[in-house]
Structures are given as C-alpha cells and as structure tokens.
Protein backbone atom coordinates (compact mmCIF):
# COMPACT_ATOMS: atom_id res chain seq x y z
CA UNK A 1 0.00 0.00 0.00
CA UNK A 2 1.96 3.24 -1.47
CA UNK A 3 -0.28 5.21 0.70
CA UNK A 4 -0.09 6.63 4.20
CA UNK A 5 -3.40 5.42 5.92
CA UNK A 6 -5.23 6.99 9.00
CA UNK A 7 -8.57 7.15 10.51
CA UNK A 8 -10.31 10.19 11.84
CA UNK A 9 -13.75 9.75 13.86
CA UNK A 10 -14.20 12.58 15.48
CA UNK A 11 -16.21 15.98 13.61
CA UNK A 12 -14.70 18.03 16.19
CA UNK A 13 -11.06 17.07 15.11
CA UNK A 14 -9.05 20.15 13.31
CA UNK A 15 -8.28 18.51 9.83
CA UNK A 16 -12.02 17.94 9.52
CA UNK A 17 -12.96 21.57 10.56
CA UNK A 18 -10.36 22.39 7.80
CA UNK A 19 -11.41 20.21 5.27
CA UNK A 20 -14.91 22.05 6.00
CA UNK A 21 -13.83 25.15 5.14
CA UNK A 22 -12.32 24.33 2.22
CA UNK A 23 -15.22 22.91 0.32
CA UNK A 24 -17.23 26.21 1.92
CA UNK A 25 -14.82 29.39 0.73
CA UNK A 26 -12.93 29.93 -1.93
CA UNK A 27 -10.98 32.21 -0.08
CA UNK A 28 -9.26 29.20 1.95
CA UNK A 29 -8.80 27.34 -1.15
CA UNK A 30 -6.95 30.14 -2.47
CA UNK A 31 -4.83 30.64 0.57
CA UNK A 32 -3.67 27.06 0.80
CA UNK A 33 -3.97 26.56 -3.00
CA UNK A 34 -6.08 23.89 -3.41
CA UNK A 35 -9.15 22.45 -4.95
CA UNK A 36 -11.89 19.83 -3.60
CA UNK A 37 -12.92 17.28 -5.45
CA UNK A 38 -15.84 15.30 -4.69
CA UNK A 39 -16.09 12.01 -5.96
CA UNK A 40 -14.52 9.00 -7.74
CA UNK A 41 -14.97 10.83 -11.09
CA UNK A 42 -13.28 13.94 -10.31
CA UNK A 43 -10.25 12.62 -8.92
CA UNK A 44 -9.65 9.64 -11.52
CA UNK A 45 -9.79 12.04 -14.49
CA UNK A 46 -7.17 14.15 -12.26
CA UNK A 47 -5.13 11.45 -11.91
CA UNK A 48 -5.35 10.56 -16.00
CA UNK A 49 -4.30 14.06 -16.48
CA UNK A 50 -1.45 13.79 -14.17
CA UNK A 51 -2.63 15.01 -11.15
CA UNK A 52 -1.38 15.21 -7.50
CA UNK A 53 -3.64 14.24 -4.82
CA UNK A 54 -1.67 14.54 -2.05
CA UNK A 55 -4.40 14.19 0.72
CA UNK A 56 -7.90 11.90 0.42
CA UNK A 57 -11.10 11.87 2.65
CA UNK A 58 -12.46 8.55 2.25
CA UNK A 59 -16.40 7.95 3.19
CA UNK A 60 -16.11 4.41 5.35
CA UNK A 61 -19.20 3.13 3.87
CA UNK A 62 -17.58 3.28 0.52
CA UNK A 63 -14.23 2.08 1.27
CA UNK A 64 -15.23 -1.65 0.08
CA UNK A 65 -16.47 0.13 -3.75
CA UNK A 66 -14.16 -1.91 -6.32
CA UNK A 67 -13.71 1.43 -8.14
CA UNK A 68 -12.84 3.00 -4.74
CA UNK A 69 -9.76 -0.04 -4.27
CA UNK A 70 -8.78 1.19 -8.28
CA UNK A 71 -8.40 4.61 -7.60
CA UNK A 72 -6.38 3.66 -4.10
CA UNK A 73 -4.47 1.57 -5.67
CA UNK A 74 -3.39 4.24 -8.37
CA UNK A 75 -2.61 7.05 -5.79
CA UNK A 76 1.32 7.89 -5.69
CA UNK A 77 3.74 7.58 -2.70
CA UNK A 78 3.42 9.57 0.07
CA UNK A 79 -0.32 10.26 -0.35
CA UNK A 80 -2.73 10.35 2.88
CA UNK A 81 -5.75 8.59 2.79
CA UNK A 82 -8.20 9.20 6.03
CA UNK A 83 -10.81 7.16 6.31
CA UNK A 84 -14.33 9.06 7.94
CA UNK A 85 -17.43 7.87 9.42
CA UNK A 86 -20.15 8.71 6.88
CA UNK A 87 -21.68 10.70 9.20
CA UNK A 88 -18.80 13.08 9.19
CA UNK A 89 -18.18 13.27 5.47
CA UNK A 90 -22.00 14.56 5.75
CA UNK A 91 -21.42 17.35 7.38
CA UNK A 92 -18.48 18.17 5.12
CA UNK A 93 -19.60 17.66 1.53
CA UNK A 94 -21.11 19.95 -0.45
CA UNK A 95 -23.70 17.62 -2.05
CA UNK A 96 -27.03 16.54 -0.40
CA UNK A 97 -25.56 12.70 0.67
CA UNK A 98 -21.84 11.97 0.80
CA UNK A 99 -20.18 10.54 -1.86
CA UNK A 100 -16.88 7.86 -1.66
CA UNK A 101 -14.82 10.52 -1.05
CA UNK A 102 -12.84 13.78 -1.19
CA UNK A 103 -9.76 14.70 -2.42
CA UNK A 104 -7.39 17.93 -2.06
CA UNK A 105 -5.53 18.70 -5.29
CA UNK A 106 -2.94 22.03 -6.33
CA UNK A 107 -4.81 24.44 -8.09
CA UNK A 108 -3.06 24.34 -11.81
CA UNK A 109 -0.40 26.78 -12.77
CA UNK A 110 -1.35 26.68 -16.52
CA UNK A 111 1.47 27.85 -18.91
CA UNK A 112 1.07 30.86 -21.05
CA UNK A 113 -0.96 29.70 -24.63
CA UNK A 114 0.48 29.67 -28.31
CA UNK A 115 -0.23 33.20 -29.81
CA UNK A 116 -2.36 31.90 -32.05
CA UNK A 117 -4.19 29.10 -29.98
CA UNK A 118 -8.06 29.74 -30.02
CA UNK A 119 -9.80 30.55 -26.69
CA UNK A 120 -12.46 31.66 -24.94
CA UNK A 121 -12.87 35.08 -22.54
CA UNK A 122 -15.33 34.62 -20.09
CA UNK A 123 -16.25 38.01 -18.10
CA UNK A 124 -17.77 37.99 -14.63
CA UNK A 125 -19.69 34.61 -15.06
CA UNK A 126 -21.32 34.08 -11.52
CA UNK A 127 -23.15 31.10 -12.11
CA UNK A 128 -21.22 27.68 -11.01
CA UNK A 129 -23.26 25.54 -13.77
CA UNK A 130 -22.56 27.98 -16.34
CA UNK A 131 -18.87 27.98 -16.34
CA UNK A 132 -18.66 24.26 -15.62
CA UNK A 133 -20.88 23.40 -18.66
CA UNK A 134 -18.75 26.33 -20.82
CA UNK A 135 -15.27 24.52 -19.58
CA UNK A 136 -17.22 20.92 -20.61
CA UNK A 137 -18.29 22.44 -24.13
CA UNK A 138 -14.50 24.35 -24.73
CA UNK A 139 -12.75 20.97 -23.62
CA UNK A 140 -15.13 18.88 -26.00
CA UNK A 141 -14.48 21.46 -28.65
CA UNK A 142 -10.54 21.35 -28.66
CA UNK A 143 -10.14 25.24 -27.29
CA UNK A 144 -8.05 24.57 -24.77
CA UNK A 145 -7.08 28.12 -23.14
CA UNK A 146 -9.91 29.95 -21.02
CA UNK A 147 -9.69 33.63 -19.42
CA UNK A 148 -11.72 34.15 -16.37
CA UNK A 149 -11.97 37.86 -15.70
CA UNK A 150 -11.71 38.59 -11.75
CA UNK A 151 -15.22 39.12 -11.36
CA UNK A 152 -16.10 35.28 -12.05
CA UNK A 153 -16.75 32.79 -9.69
CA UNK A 154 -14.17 30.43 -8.41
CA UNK A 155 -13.20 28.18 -11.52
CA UNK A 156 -11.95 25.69 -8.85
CA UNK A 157 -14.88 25.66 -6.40
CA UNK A 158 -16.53 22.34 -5.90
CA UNK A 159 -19.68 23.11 -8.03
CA UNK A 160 -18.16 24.38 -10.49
CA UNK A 161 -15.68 21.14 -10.73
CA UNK A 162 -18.97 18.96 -10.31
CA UNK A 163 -19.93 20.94 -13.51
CA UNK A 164 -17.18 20.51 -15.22
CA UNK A 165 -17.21 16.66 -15.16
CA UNK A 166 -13.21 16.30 -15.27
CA UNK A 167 -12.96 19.24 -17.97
CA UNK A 168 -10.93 21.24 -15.55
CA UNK A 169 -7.78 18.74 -15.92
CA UNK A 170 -8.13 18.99 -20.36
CA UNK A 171 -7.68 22.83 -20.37
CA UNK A 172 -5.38 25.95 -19.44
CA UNK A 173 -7.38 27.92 -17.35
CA UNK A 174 -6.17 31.48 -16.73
CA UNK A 175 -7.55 33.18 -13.79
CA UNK A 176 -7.99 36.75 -12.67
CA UNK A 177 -6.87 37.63 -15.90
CA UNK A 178 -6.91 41.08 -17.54
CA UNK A 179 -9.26 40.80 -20.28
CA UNK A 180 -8.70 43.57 -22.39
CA UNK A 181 -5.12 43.00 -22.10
CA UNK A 182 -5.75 39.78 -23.49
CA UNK A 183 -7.56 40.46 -26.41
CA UNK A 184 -5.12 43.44 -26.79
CA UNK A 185 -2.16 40.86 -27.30
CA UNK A 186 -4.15 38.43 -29.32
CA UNK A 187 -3.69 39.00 -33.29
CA UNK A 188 -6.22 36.69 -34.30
CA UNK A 189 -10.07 37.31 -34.71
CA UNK A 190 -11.88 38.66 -31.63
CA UNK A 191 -15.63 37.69 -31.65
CA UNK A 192 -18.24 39.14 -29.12
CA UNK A 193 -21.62 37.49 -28.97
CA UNK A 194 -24.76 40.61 -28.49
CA UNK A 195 -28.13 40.12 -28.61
CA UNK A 196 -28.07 42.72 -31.51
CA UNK A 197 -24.94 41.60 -33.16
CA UNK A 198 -24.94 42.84 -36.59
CA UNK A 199 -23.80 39.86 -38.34
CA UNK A 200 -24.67 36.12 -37.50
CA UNK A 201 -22.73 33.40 -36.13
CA UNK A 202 -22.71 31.12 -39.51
CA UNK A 203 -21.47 34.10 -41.60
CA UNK A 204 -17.97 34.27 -39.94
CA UNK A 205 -14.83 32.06 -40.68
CA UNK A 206 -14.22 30.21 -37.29
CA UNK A 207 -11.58 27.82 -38.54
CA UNK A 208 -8.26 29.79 -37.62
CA UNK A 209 -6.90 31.85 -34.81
CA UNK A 210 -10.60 33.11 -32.93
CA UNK A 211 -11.10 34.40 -29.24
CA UNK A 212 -14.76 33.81 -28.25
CA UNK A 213 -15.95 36.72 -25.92
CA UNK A 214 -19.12 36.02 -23.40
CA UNK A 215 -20.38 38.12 -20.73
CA UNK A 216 -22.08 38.00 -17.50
CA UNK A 217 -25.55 36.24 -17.62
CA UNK A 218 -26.91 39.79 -16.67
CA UNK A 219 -24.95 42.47 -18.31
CA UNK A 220 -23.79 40.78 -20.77
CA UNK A 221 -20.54 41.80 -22.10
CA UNK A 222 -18.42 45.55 -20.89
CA UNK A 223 -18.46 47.98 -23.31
CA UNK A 224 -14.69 47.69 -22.85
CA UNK A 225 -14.39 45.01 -24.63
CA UNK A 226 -17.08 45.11 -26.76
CA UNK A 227 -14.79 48.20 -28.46
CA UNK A 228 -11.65 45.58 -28.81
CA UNK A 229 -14.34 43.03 -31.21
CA UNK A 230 -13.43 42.28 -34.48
CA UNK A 231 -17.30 41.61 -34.65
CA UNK A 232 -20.48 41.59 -32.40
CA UNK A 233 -22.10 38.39 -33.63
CA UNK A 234 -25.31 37.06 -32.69
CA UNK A 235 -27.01 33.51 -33.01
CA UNK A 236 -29.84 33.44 -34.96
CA UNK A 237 -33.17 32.21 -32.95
CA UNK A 238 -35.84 31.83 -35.24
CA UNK A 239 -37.94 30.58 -33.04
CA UNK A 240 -39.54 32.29 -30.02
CA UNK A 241 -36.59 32.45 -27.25
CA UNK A 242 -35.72 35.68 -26.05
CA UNK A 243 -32.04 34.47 -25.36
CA UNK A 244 -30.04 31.79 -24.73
CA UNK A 245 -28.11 31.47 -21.08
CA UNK A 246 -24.55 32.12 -21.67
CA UNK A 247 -23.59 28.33 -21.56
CA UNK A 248 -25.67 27.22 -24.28
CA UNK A 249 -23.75 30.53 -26.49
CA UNK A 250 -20.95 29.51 -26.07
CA UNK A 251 -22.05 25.57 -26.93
CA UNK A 252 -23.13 26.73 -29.88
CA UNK A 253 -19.93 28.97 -31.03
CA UNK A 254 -17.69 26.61 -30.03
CA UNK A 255 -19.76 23.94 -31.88
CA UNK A 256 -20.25 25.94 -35.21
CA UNK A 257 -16.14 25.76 -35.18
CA UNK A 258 -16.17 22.44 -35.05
CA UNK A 259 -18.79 21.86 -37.52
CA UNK A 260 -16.45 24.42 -39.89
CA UNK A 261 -13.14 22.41 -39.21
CA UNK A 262 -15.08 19.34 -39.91
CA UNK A 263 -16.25 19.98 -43.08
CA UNK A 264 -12.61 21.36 -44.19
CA UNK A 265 -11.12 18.12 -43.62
CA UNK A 266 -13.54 16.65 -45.62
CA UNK A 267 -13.11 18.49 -48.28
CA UNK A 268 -9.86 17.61 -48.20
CA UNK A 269 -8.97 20.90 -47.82
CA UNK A 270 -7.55 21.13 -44.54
C-alpha cells in the first residue's frame, strides 16, 4: 500500500474543521492553494491528467467500492488517505448525501498559450453551472485556453468542478486575468456574442486563430471590450426564445467551429 493510511472519527477534530472550510470558501482554497474534489470521477480524471492528490477523505461506507480499491491503488507515494465515518463526510460535503470521497488537489499553474491558440474570454460569469458546462463544451471542442476575468466565480470551487465533469484537468485555465489585455495581445479574430450583433454566427470564418468573448448572464458583455471586437455576432433564434443562457452561447460557437473544421477536412482541404 503506497499510501499513508489513518482514521479520523471525530467531527470536532481540526483537519475535519479544515477540510470544512475548504469545500465552503474559496478564499481558503486560495490561501492554501487547493481544490476539492468530490467524488470517484473527479479525482480519476485528475489522476489521468497527471494530477497530485496529495491528501484523500475517504467515506467508510464506501471504502469496500471496487472502483474505490482502483483509484487507491493508483494514488502515488506519500499520499494520505483518512478514512471518515459517513456521518462526518455529511457534514463536510457539499452535495445533499456523501459521496466515496474527497480529495485535495494544487490548483493548476497553466502555462502561457500559443499566440495563435483559439480561446475563450469569459467576463464575470457568476453562475457555477454555467462555467462548468462552458469549460465541458471548450474541452469537447478542442479550445483549450480559457480567461476568467476577476469578477467570475471560483473556476476551482466544488460546483463548479462537479460541472465541469473532469474538464478542468483537459484545459489551461487562466484566472484573474486582464481581459482587455488579453484580447489586446491576441492578433487573431476577436468575436463578441450581443443580442443585436450585426452579423450572425454562420457568416464568420471560425476555422483559424478566434477568441470567443461572453459576458455575464446579466450584463452581458463591458463595453470595454465590446470596443476591442473584431465583430459583435449574434445567433440566430428563429424561433420564439428571447435568449439563450450564456452556456448554451458559447455551446453553440464553439460547436459551429467544429462543424467548420469538420467539413474542411472533408473536403480535403484542410
């Protein structure tokens, strides 16, 4: 066993009070530079990606799981595994039951992208299901780099991770980072989705060097930025619908590039 076991019983005991506040603020997972994550899922496809997980929380009930024994089995050296009473891992988790377990990872230092990599800038996104389903849709789309303006919420907090489903460990995410800066340095196309974009999604070339600009699910996006667009772009919605939520935007940008790099390699001319 490569692992350092140990059992804690007690929801009184320090590490537990710790591990509390962890999953609850993002300012403690900032300060110790960490991220929870909740369930066999989450810390498997951190592990694929080549992940530390330096410190587990194991739910006792689950601790017979085959899949829990896999993932144990896969943990490096010098990790601690603490096994707790399900009744304690209750009163820590963030979900309505308690799952198999917990696990503390580093938050990612992601290095700086390719100049012309595509990516996405995401500004002031509150909305934890939002940005994990936008990190889900970028990951499953092949844009790797995402900018989170300071005004988002935590990238790293447990429901956003949940949201995610493992996209988190597939990308370069760039926190607090300066937006307009960004698009400043970028040479390629900058695209801004509005409601009353003047052109339409399926009229614009998405197959090269393209940042993706969404805004908050309120506000939409600054007029900052909105100055530094190449073009304001809308979807078309034929239909009824007011809107689309921010998520299912970007889905369908990101998507659209797909589509457009899909039928170039057809074509054989790719």
């Amino acid at each position: 066993m490569p692992y350092i076991a140990k059992t804690i019983t007690s929801p009184h005991n320090d590490e537990v009070k710790a591990l509390a506040r962890l999953v609850q603020y993002s300012r403690d997972r900032r300060k110790e530079g960490v991220m929870v994550l909740e369930g066999i899922h989450l810390a498997d496809a951190c592990l694929l990606a080549g992940g530390a997980l330096p410190r587990v929380y194991l739910n006792e009930a689950a601790a017979g799981k085959e899949e829990v024994g896999d993932l144990l089995a896969r943990l490096p050296d010098g990790c601690v595994v603490a096994t707790l009473p399900e009744s304690v891992m209750a009163k820590v988790t963030g979900l309505a039951s308690a799952g198999e377990l917990l696990a503390l990872s580093p938050r990612p230092q992601p290095d700086t992208p390719p100049a012309q990599a595509p990516r996405v800038l995401l500004e002031d996104i509150q909305d934890p299901g939002n940005l994990g389903t936008i990190l889900r849709s970028a990951a499953a789309a092949g844009v790797y780099d995402v900018f989170l303006s300071k005004g988002c919420v935590d990238v790293f907090s447990p429901k956003v991770l949940r949201a995610g489903m493992g996209a988190h460990f597939a990308l370069r995410i760039h926190e607090h980072a300066d937006l307009t800066a960004e698009l400043g340095r970028f040479s390629g196309r900058k695209l801004v989705t509005h409601l009353e974009g003047s052109s339409s999604l399926y009229g614009h070339d998405l197959s090269g060097a393209v940042a993706f600009v969404f805004g908050n699910e309120g506000a939409g996006v600054s007029a900052r930025l909105l100055a530094q667009a190449d073009a304001r772009i809308r979807i078309p919605m034929p239909g009824h619908a007011e809107s689309l939520n921010v998520a299912m935007a970007a889905t369908v940008c990101l998507f659209e590039r797909v589509r457009q790099l899909e039928t170039i390699a057809s074509s054989g001319q790719g």
